[in-house]
Each structure stands twice: as structure tokens, then as C-alpha cells.
C-alpha atoms as a PDB file:
ATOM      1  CA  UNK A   1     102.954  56.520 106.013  1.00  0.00           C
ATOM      2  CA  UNK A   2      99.949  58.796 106.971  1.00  0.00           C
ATOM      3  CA  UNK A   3     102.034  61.909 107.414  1.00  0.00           C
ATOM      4  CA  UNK A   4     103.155  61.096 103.881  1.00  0.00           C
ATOM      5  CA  UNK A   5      99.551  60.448 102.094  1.00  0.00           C
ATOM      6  CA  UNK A   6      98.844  63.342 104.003  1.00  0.00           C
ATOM      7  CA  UNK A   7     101.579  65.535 102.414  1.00  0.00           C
ATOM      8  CA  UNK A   8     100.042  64.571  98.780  1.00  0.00           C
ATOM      9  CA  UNK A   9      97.180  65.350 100.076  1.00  0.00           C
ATOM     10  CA  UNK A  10      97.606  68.866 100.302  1.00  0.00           C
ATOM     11  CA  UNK A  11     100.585  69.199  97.894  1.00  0.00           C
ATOM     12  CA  UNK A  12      97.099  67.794  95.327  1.00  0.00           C
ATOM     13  CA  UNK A  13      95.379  70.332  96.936  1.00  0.00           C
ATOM     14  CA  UNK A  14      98.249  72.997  96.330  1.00  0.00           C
ATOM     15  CA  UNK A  15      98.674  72.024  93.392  1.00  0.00           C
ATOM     16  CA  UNK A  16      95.368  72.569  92.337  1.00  0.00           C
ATOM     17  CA  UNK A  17      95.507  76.188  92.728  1.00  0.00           C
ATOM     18  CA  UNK A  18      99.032  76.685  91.790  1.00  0.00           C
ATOM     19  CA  UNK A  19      99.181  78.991  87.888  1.00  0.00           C
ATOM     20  CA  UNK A  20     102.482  76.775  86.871  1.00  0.00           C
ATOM     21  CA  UNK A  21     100.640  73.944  85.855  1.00  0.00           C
ATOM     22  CA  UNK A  22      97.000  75.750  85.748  1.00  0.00           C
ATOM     23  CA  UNK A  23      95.043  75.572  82.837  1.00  0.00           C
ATOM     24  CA  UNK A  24      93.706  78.812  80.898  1.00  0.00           C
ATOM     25  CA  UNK A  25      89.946  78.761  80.731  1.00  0.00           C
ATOM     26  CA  UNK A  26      89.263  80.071  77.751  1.00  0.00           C
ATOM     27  CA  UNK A  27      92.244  78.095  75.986  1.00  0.00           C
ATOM     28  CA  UNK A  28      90.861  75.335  73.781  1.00  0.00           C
ATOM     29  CA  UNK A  29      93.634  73.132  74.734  1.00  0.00           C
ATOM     30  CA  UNK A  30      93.575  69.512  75.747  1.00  0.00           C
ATOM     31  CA  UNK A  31      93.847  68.417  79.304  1.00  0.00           C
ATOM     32  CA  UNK A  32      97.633  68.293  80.007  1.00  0.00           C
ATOM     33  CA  UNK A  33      99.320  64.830  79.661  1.00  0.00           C
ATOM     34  CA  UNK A  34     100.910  62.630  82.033  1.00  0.00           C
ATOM     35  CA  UNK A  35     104.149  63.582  81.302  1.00  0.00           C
ATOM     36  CA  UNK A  36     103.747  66.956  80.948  1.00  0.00           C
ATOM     37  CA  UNK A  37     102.012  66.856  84.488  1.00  0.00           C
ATOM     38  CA  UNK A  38     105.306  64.991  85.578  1.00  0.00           C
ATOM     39  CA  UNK A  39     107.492  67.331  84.458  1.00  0.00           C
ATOM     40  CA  UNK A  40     105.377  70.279  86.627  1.00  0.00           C
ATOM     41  CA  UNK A  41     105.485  67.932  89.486  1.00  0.00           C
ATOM     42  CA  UNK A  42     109.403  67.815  89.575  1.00  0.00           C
ATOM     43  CA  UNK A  43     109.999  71.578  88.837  1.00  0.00           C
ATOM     44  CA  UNK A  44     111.634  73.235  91.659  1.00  0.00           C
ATOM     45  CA  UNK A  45     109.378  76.368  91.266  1.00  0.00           C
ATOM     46  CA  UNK A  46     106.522  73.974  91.502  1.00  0.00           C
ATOM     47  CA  UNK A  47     107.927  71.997  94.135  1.00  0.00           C
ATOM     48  CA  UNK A  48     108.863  75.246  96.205  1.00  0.00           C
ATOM     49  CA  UNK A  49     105.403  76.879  95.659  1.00  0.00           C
ATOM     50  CA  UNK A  50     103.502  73.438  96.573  1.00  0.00           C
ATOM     51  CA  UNK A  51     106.095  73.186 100.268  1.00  0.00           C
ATOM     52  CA  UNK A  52     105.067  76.617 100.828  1.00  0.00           C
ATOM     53  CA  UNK A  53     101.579  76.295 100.236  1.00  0.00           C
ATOM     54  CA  UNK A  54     101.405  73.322 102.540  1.00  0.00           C
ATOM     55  CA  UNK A  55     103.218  74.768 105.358  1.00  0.00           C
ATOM     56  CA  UNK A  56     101.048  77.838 105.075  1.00  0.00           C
ATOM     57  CA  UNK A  57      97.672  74.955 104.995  1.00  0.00           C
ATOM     58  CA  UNK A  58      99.238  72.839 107.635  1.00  0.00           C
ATOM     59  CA  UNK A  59      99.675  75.863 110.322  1.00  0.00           C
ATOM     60  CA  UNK A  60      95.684  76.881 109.565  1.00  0.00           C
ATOM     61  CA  UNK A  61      95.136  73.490 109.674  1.00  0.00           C
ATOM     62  CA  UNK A  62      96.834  73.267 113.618  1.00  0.00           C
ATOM     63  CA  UNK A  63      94.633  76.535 114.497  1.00  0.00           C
ATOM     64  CA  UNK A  64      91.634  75.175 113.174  1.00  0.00           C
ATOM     65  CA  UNK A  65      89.209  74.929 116.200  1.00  0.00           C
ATOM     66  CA  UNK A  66      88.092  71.058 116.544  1.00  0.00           C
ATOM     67  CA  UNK A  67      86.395  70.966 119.941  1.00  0.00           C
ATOM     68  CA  UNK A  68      83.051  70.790 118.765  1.00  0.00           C
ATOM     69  CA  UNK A  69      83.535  68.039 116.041  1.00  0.00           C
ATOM     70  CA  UNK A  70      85.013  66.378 118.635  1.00  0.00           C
ATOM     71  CA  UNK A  71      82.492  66.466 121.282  1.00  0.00           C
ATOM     72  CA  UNK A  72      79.635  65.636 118.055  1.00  0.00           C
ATOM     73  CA  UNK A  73      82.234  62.904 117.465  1.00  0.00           C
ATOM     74  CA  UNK A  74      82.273  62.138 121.342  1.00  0.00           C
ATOM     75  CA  UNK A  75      78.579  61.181 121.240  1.00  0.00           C
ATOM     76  CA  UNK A  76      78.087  59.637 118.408  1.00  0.00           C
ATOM     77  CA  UNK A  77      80.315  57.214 119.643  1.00  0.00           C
ATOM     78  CA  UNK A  78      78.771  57.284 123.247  1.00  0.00           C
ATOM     79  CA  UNK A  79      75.092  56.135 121.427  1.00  0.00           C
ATOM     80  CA  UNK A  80      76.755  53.559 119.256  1.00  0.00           C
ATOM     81  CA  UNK A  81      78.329  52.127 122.089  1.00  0.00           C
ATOM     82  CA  UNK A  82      74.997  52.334 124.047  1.00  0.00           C
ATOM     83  CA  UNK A  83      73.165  50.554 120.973  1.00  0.00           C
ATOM     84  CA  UNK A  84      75.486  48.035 120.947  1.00  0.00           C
ATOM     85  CA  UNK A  85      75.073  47.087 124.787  1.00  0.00           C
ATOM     86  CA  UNK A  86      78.705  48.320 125.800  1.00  0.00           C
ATOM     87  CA  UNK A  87      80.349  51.542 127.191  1.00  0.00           C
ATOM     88  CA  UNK A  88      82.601  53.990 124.909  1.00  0.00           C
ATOM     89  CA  UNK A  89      86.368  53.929 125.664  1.00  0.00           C
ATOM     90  CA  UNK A  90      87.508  56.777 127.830  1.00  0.00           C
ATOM     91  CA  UNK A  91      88.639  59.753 126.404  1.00  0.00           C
ATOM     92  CA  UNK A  92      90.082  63.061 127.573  1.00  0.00           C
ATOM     93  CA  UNK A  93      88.528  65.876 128.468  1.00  0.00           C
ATOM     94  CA  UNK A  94      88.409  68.660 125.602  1.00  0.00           C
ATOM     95  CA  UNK A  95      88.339  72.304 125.486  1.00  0.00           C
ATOM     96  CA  UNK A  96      85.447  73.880 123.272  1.00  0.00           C
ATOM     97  CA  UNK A  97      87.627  76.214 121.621  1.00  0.00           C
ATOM     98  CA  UNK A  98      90.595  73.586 121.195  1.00  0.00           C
ATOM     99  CA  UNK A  99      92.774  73.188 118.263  1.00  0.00           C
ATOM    100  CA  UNK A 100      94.301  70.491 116.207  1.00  0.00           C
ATOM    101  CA  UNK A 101      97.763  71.997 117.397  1.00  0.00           C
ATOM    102  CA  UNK A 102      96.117  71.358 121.576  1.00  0.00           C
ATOM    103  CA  UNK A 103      95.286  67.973 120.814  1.00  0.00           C
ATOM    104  CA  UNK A 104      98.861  67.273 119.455  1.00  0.00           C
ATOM    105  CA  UNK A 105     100.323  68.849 121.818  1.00  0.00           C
ATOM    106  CA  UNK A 106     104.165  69.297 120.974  1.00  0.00           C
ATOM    107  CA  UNK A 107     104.444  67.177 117.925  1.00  0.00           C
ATOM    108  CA  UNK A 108     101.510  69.772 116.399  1.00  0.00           C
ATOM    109  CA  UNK A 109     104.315  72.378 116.319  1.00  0.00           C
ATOM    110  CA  UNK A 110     106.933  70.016 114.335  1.00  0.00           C
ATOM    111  CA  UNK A 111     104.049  68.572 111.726  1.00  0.00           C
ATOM    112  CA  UNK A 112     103.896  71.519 109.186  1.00  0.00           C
ATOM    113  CA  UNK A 113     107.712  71.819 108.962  1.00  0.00           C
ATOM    114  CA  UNK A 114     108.257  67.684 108.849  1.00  0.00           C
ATOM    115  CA  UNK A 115     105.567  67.186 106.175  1.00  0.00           C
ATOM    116  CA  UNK A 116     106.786  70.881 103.680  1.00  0.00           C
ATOM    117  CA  UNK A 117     110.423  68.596 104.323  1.00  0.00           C
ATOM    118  CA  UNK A 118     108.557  65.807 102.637  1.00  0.00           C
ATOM    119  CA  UNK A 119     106.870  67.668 100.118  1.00  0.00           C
ATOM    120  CA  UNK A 120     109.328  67.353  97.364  1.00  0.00           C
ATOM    121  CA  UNK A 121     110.201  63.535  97.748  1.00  0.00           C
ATOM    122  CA  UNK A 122     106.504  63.235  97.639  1.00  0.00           C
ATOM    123  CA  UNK A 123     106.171  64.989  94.558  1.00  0.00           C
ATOM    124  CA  UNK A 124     108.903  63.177  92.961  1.00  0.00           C
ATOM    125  CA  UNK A 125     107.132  60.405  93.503  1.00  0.00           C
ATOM    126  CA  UNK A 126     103.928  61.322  92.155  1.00  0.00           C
ATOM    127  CA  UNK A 127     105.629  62.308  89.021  1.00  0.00           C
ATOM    128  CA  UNK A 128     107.550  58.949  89.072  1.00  0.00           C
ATOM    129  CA  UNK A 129     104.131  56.968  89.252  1.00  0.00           C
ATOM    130  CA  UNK A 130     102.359  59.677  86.465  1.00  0.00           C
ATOM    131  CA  UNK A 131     105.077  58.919  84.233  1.00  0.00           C
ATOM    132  CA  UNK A 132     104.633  55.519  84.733  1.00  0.00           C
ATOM    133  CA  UNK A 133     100.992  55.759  83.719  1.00  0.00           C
ATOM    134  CA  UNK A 134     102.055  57.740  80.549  1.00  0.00           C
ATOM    135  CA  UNK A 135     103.785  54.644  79.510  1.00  0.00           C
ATOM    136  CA  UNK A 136     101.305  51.775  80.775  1.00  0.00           C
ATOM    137  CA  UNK A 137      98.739  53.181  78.579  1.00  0.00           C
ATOM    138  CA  UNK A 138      99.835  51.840  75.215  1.00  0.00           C
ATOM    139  CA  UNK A 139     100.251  48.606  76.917  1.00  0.00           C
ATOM    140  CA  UNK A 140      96.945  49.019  78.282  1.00  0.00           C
ATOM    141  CA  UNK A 141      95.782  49.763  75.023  1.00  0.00           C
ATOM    142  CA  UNK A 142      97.335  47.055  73.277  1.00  0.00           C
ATOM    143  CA  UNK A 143      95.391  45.055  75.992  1.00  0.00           C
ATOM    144  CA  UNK A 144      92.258  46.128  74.855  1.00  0.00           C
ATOM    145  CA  UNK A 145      92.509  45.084  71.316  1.00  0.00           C
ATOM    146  CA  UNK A 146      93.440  41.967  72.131  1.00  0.00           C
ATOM    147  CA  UNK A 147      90.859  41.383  74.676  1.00  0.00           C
ATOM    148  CA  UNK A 148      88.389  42.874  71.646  1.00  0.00           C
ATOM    149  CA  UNK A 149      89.639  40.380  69.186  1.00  0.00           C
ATOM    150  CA  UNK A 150      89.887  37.435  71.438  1.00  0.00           C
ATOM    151  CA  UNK A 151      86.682  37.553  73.563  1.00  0.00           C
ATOM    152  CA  UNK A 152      83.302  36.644  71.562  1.00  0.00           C
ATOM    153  CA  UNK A 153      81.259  39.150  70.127  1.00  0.00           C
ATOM    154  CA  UNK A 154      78.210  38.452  71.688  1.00  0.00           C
ATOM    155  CA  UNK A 155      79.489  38.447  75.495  1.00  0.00           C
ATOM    156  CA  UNK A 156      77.161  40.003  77.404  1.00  0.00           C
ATOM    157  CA  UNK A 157      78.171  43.205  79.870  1.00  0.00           C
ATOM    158  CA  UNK A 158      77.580  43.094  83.107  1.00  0.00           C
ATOM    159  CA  UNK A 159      76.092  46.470  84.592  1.00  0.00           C
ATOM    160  CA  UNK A 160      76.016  47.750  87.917  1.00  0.00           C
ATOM    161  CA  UNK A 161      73.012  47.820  89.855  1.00  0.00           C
ATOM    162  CA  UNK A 162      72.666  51.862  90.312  1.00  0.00           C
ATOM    163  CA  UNK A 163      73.847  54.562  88.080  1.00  0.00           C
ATOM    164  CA  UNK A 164      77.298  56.207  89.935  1.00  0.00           C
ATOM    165  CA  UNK A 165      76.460  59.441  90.155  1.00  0.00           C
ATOM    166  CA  UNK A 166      77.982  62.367  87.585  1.00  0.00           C
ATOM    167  CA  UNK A 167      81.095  64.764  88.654  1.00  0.00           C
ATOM    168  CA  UNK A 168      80.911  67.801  86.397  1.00  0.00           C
END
């Protein structure tokens, strides 16, 4: 199940960047719909161009050098253990220039071709759930009104505590 949530992951992240379902900048057009997203997300083009990118991300990915994030993640660990009065598990001993691909050892040379394999079902599947979301909204709609209609006029709203901060 990770390897998979991992594969959307990236084939979001692909996807992102990829010009098939890109939007012009200076287009005034609406943001695309959940259908027409669908329909990008089961194109073979787009499916092929999302596998490669994510084989291509995956293999960086191995290369990337994680020995010192390890080793900062190494003792944090050792001082929360100490805090809390105990002693950290043991661990293995880590290169500083190690890789993902070391610490995986031979399964880190399988990962990128097992997870661009999954890439399409994945994507299938994400268009299976964004179509479903195309069609729960006039339900969800629907909802609303009633909801609007049904519920007093005078009910008060609760608020959260802090603002949530703005993504722009």
C-alpha cells in the first residue's frame, strides 16, 4: 500500500509538470474539471509520460545521498530517548555519503521499475475516484440546499480558534 501512495505521489508530482494537461498562463480559462482531469489521467500519452517521469524521479530519488539526514535523524532520536529516561533502539551503522538505493540494498534496484509498472493502474484509479467527485457534487449540492432550508436561520457558526493560514 505505501509503494502505491507512493506511486501517486510522484505520478501528482509528474503530473504537475506534464504540458498534456497543463494550463496556459495567460489563457483566461477556468480551472479544468473533474472529468476533464479524468480523461488526462487515463490517456496513454499521459499515462506513458507520468511512468517515465517517475522512473526517471525514482532512480534520483535511490542516488539521493541520505546519510546525513539520517545521522540528524539518529540523534534526535538518541535525545528523545534520553529525555524520556530510556535508550534508542539499535540501529546500523551508516555511511556519510550513503544513498536511499545503500540503505535498500537490492530491493532499491527493483523499486523504480515496480512502482513506473504501477503507475498506470494508479492513475486509473485516480481518474476513477475524480470522476466520482464530478458526479457527487450535485448530490453534494443538493445537500446543501436542503441543509439551508431545513436548519434555522439563526444557527450560530462555529469558528475555529486560529485563522488556517493562506496558500496562494
Amino acid at each position: 500500500m505505501r509503494m502505491i501512495r507512493t506511486a501517486l505521489t510522484l505520478a501528482a508530482c509528474a503530473l504537475s509538470t506534464t504540458p498534456v494537461i497543463a494550463q496556459d498562463a495567460d489563457a483566461d480559462s477556468e480551472a479544468q474539471t473533474a472529468g476533464e482531469f479524468a480523461d488526462a489521467l487515463r490517456d496513454p500519452q499521459t499515462q506513458a509520460t507520468v511512468t517515465a517521469a517517475v522512473a526517471i524521479l525514482g532512480e534520483v530519488m535511490l542516488d539521493l545521498p541520505i546519510g546525513p539526514l539520517v545521522s540528524a535523524m539518529d540523534e534526535a532520536v538518541d535525545r528523545a530517548a534520553e529525555q524520556a529516561g530510556t535508550s534508542a533502539p539499535p540501529r546500523p551503522e551508516l555511511a556519510p555519503d550513503a544513498s536511499l538505493r545503500d540503505m535498500l540494498g537490492p530491493q532499491g534496484d527493483r523499486l523504480t521499475v515496480e512502482l513506473a509498472q504501477r503507475v498506470p493502474q494508479a492513475m486509473d484509479a485516480a481518474a476513477g475516484m475524480a470522476g466520482a467527485a464530478r458526479q457527487a457534487v450535485p448530490v453534494l449540492q443538493d445537500l446543501a440546499e436542503r441543509l439551508k432550508r431545513a436548519l434555522p436561520a439563526g444557527l450560530p457558526v462555529m469558528r475555529l480558534p486560529l485563522p488556517l493560514p493562506r496558500r496562494d
